[in-house]
N, C-alpha and C. Protein backbone atom coordinates (compact mmCIF):
# COMPACT_ATOMS: atom_id res chain seq x y z
N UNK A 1 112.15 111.00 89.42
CA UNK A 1 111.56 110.56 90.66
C UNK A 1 110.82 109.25 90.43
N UNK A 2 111.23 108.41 91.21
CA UNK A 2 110.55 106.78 91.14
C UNK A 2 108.72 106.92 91.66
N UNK A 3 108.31 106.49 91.15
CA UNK A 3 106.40 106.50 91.60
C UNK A 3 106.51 105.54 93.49
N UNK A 4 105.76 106.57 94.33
CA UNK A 4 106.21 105.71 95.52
C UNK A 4 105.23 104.29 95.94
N UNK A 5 104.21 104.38 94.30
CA UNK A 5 103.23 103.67 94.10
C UNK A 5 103.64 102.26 93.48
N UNK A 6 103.07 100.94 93.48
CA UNK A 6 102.86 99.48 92.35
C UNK A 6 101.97 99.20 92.17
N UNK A 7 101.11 99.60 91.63
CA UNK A 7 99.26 99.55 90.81
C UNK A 7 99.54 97.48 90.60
N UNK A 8 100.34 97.35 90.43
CA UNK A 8 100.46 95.35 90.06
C UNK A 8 99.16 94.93 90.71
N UNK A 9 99.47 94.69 92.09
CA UNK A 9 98.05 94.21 92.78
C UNK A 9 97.04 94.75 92.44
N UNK A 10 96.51 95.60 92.24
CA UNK A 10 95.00 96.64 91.48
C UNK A 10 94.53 95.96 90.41
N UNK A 11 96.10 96.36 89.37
CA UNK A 11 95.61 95.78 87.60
C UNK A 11 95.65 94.59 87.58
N UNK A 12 95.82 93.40 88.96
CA UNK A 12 95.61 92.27 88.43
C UNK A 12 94.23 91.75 89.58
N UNK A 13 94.14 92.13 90.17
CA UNK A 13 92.37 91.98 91.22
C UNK A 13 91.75 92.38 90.21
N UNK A 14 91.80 93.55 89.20
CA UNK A 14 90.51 93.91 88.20
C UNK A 14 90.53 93.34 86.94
N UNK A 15 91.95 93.13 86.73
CA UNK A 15 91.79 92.16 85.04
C UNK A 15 92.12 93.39 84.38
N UNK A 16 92.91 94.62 85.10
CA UNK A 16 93.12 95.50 84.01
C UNK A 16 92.37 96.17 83.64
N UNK A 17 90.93 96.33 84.28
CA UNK A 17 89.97 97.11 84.43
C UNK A 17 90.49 98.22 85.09
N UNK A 18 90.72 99.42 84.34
CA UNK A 18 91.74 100.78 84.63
C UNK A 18 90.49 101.69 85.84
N UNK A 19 89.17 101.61 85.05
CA UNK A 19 88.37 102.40 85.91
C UNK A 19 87.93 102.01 87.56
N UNK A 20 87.95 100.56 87.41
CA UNK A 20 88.04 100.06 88.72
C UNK A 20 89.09 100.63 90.00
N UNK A 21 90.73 100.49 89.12
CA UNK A 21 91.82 100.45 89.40
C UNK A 21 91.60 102.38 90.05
N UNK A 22 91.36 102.35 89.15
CA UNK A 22 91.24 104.77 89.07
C UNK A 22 90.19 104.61 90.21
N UNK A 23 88.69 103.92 90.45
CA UNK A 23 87.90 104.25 91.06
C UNK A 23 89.24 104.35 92.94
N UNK A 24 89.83 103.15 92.82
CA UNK A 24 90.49 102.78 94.09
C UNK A 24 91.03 104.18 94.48
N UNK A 25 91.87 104.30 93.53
CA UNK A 25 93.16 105.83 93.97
C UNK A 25 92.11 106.13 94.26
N UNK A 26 91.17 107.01 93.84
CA UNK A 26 90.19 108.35 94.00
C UNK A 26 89.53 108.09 95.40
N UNK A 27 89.30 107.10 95.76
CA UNK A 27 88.95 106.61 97.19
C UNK A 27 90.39 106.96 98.25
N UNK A 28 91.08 106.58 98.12
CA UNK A 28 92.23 106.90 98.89
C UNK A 28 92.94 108.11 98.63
N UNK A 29 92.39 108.90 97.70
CA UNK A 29 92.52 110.63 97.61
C UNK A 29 91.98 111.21 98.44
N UNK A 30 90.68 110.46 98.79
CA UNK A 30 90.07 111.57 99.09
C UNK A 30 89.69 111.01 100.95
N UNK A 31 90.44 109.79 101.15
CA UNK A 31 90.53 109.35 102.82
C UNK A 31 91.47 110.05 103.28
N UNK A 32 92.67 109.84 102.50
CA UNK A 32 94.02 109.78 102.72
C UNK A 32 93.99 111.60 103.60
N UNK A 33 93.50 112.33 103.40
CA UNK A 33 94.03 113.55 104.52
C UNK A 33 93.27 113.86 105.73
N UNK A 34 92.39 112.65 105.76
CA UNK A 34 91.38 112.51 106.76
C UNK A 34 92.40 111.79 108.30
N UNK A 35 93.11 110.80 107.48
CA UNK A 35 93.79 109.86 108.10
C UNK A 35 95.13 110.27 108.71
N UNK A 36 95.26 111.55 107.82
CA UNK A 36 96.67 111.82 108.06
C UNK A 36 96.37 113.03 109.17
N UNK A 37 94.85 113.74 109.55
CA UNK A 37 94.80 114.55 110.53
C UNK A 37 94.70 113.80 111.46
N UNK A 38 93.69 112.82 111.08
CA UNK A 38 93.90 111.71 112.68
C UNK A 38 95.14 111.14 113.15
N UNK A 39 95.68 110.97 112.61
CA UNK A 39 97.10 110.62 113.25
C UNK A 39 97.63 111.71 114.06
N UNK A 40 97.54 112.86 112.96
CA UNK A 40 98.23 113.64 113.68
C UNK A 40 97.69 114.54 115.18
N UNK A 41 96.67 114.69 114.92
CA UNK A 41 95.68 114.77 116.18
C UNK A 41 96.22 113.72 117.36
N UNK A 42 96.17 112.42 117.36
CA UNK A 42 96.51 111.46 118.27
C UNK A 42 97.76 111.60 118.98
N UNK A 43 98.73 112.21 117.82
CA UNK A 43 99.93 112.71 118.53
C UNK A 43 100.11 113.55 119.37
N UNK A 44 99.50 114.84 119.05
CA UNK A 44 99.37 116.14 119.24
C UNK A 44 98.60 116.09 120.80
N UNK A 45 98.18 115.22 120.99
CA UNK A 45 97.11 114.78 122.17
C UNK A 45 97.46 113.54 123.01
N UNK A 46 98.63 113.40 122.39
CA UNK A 46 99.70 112.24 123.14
C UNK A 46 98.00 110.78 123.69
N UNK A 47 97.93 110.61 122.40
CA UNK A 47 97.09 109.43 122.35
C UNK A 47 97.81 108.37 121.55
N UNK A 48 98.96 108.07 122.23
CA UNK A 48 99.70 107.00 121.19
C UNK A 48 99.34 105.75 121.16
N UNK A 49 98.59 105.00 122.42
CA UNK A 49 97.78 103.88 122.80
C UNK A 49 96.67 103.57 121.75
N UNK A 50 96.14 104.58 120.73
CA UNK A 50 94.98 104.62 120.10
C UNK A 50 96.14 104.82 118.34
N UNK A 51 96.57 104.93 118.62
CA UNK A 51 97.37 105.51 116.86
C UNK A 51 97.09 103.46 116.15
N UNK A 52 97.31 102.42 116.73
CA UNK A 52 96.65 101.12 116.13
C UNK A 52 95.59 101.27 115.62
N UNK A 53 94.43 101.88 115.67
CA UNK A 53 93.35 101.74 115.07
C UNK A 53 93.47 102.53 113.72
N UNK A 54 94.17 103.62 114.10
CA UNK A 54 94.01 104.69 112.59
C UNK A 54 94.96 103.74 111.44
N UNK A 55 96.33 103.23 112.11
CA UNK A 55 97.03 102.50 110.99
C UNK A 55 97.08 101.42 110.62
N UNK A 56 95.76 100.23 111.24
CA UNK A 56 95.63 99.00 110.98
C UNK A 56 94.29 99.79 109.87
N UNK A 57 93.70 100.24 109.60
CA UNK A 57 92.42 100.81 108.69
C UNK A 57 93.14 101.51 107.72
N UNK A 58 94.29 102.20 107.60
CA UNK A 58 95.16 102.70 106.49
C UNK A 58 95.91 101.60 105.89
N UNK A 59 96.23 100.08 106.63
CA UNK A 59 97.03 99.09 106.04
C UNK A 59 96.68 98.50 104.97
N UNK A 60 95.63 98.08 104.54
CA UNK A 60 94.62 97.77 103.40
C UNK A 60 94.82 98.94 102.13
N UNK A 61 94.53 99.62 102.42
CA UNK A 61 94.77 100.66 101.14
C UNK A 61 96.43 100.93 100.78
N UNK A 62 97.19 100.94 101.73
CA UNK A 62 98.50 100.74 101.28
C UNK A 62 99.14 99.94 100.56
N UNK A 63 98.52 98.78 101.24
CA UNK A 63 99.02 97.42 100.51
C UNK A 63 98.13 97.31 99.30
N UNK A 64 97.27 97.62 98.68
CA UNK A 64 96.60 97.50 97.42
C UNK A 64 97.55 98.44 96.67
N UNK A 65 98.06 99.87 97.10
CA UNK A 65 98.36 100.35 96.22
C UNK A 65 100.02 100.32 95.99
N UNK A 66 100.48 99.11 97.16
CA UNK A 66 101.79 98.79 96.54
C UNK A 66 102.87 99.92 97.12
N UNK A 67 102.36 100.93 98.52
CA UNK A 67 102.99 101.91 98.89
C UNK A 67 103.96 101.42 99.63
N UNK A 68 105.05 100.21 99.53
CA UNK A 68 106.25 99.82 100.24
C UNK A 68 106.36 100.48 101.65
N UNK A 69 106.78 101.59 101.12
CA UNK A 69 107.96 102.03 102.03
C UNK A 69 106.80 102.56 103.29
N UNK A 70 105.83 103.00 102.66
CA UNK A 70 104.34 103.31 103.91
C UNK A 70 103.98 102.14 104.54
N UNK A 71 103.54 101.15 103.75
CA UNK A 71 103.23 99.98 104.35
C UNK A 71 104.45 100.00 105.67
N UNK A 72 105.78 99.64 105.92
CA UNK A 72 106.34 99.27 106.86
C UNK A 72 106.15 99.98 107.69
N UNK A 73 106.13 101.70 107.86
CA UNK A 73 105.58 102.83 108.66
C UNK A 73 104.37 102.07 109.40
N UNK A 74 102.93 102.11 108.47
CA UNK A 74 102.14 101.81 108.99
C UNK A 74 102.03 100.23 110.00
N UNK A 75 103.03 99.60 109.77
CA UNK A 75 103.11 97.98 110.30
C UNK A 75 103.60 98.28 111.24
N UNK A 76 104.36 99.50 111.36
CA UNK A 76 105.55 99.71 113.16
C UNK A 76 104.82 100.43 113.88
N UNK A 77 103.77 101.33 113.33
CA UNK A 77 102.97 102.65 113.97
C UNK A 77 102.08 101.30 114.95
N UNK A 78 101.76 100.35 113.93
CA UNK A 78 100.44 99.70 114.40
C UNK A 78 101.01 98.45 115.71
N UNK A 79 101.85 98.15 115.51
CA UNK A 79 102.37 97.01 116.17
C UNK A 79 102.71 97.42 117.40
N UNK A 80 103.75 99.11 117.31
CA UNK A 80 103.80 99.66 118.87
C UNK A 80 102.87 100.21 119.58
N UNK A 81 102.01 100.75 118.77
CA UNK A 81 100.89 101.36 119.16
C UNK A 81 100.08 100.25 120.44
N UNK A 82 99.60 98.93 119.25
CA UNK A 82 99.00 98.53 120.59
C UNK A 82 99.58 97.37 121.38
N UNK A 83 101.05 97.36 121.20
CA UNK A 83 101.48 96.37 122.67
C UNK A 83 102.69 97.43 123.93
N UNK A 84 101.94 98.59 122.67
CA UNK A 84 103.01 99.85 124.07
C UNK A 84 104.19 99.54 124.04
N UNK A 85 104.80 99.28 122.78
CA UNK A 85 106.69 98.93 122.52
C UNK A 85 107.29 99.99 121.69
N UNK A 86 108.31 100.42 122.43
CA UNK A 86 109.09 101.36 121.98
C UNK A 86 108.61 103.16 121.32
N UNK A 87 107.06 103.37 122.46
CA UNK A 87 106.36 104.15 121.62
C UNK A 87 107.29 105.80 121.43
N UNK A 88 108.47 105.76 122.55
CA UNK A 88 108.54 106.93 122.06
C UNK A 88 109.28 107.32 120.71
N UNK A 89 109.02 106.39 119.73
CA UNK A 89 109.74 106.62 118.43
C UNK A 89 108.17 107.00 117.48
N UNK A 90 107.17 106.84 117.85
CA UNK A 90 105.81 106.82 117.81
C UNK A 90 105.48 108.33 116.82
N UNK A 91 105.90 109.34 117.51
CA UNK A 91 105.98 110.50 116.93
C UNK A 91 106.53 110.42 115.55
N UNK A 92 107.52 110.12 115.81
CA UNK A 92 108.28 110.80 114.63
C UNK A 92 108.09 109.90 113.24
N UNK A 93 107.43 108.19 113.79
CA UNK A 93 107.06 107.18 112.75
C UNK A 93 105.82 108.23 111.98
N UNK A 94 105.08 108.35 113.44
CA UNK A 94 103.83 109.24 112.60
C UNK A 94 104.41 110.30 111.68
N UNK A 95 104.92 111.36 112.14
CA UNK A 95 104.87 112.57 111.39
C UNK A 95 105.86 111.96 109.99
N UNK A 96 106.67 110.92 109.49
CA UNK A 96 107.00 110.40 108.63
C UNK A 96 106.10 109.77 107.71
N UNK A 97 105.15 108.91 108.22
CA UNK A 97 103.85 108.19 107.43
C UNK A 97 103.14 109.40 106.81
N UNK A 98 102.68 110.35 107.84
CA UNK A 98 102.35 111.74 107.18
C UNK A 98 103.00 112.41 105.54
N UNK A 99 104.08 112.34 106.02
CA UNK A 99 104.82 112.59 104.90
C UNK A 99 104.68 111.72 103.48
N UNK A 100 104.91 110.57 103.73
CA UNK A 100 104.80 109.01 102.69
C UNK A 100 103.60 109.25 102.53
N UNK A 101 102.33 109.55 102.99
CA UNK A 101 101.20 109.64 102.71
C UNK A 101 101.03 110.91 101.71
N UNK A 102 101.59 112.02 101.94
CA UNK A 102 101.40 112.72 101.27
C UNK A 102 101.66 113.25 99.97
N UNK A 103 103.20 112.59 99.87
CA UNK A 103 104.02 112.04 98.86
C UNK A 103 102.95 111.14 97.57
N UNK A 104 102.52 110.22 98.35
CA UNK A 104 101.93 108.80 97.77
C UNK A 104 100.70 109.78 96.80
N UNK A 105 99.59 110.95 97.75
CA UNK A 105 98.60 111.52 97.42
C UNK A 105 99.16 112.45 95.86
N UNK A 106 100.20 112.94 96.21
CA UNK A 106 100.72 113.97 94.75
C UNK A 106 101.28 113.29 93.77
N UNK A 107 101.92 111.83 93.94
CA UNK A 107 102.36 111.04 92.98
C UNK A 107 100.90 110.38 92.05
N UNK A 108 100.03 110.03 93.16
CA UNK A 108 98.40 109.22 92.41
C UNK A 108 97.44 110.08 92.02
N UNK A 109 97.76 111.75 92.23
CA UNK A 109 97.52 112.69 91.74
C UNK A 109 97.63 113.01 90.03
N UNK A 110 98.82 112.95 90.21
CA UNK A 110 99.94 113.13 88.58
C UNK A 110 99.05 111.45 88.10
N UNK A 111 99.40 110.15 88.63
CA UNK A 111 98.90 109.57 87.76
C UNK A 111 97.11 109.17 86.95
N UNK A 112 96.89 109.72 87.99
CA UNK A 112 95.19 109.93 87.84
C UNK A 112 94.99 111.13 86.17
N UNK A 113 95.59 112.24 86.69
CA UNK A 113 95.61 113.65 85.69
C UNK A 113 96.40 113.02 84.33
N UNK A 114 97.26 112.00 84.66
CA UNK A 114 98.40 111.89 83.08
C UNK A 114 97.58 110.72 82.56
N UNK A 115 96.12 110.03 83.03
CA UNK A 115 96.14 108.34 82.17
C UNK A 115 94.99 109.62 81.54
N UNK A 116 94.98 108.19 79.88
CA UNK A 116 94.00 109.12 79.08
C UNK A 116 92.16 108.06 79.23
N UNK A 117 91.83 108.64 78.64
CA UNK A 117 90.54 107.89 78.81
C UNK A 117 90.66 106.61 78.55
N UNK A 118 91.10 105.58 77.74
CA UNK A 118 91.82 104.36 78.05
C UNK A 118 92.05 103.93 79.08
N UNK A 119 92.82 104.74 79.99
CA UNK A 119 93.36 104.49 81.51
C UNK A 119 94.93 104.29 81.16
N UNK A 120 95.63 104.62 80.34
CA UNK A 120 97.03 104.14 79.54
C UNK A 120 97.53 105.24 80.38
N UNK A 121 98.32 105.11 81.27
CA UNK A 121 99.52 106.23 81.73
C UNK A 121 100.26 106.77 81.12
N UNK A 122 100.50 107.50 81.17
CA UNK A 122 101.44 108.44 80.01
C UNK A 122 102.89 108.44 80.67
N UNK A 123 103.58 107.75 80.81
CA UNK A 123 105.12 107.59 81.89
C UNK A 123 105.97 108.94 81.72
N UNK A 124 105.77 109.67 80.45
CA UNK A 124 106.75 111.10 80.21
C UNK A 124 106.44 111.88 81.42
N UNK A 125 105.35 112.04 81.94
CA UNK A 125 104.55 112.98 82.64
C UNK A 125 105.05 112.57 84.26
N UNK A 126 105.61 111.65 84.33
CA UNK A 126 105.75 111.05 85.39
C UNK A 126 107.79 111.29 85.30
């Protein structure tokens, strides 16, 4: 399984400062299912006019952590969201980002648990 993560941008904003880099994930561990009820709430409540705010504030942490394939989710959630284009695909972008999000959380999981005190990833484990 490919990491759905690219730490690149992280280890090079810190100089390779691993604990910095670790402090980031652990921040977006512990947003990341906050974000993913609000979304899903917004849906669930057919508040699709409002789903821009939750995924322009998730775009920043995506893009630091190099989550591709989320990042574009979150760029279509956010873009239809607030000019009201094409929302009824809206759902199903969400309940997909959900997914990529959650994906992203068990992959930075494993890599958080496999680096050693160094911060050196252990790639077998992965």
């Amino acid at each position: 399984m490919l990491a759905p993560f690219d730490l690149t941008y992280l280890e090079d904003a810190f100089q390779g400062n691993q604990r910095l880099v670790n402090g980031i994930i652990e921040l977006f561990l512990k947003q990341s299912p906050g974000y993913c009820e609000m979304l899903e709430n917004k849906v669930n409540s057919d508040e699709l006019d409002s789903l821009h705010i939750v995924a322009h504030t998730l775009k920043s942490s995506v893009q630091m952590l190099g989550l591709k394939d989320t990042e574009e989710l979150v760029l279509g959630i956010e873009s239809r969201s607030k000019f009201s284009e094409n929302t009824s695909e809206l759902p199903g972008m969400v309940f997909e980002l959900i997914y990529e999000l959650k994906r992203a959380h068990t992959a930075l999981n494993l890599y958080l648990s496999s680096s050693n005190e160094g911060g050196a990833f252990n790639s077998e484990v992965a």
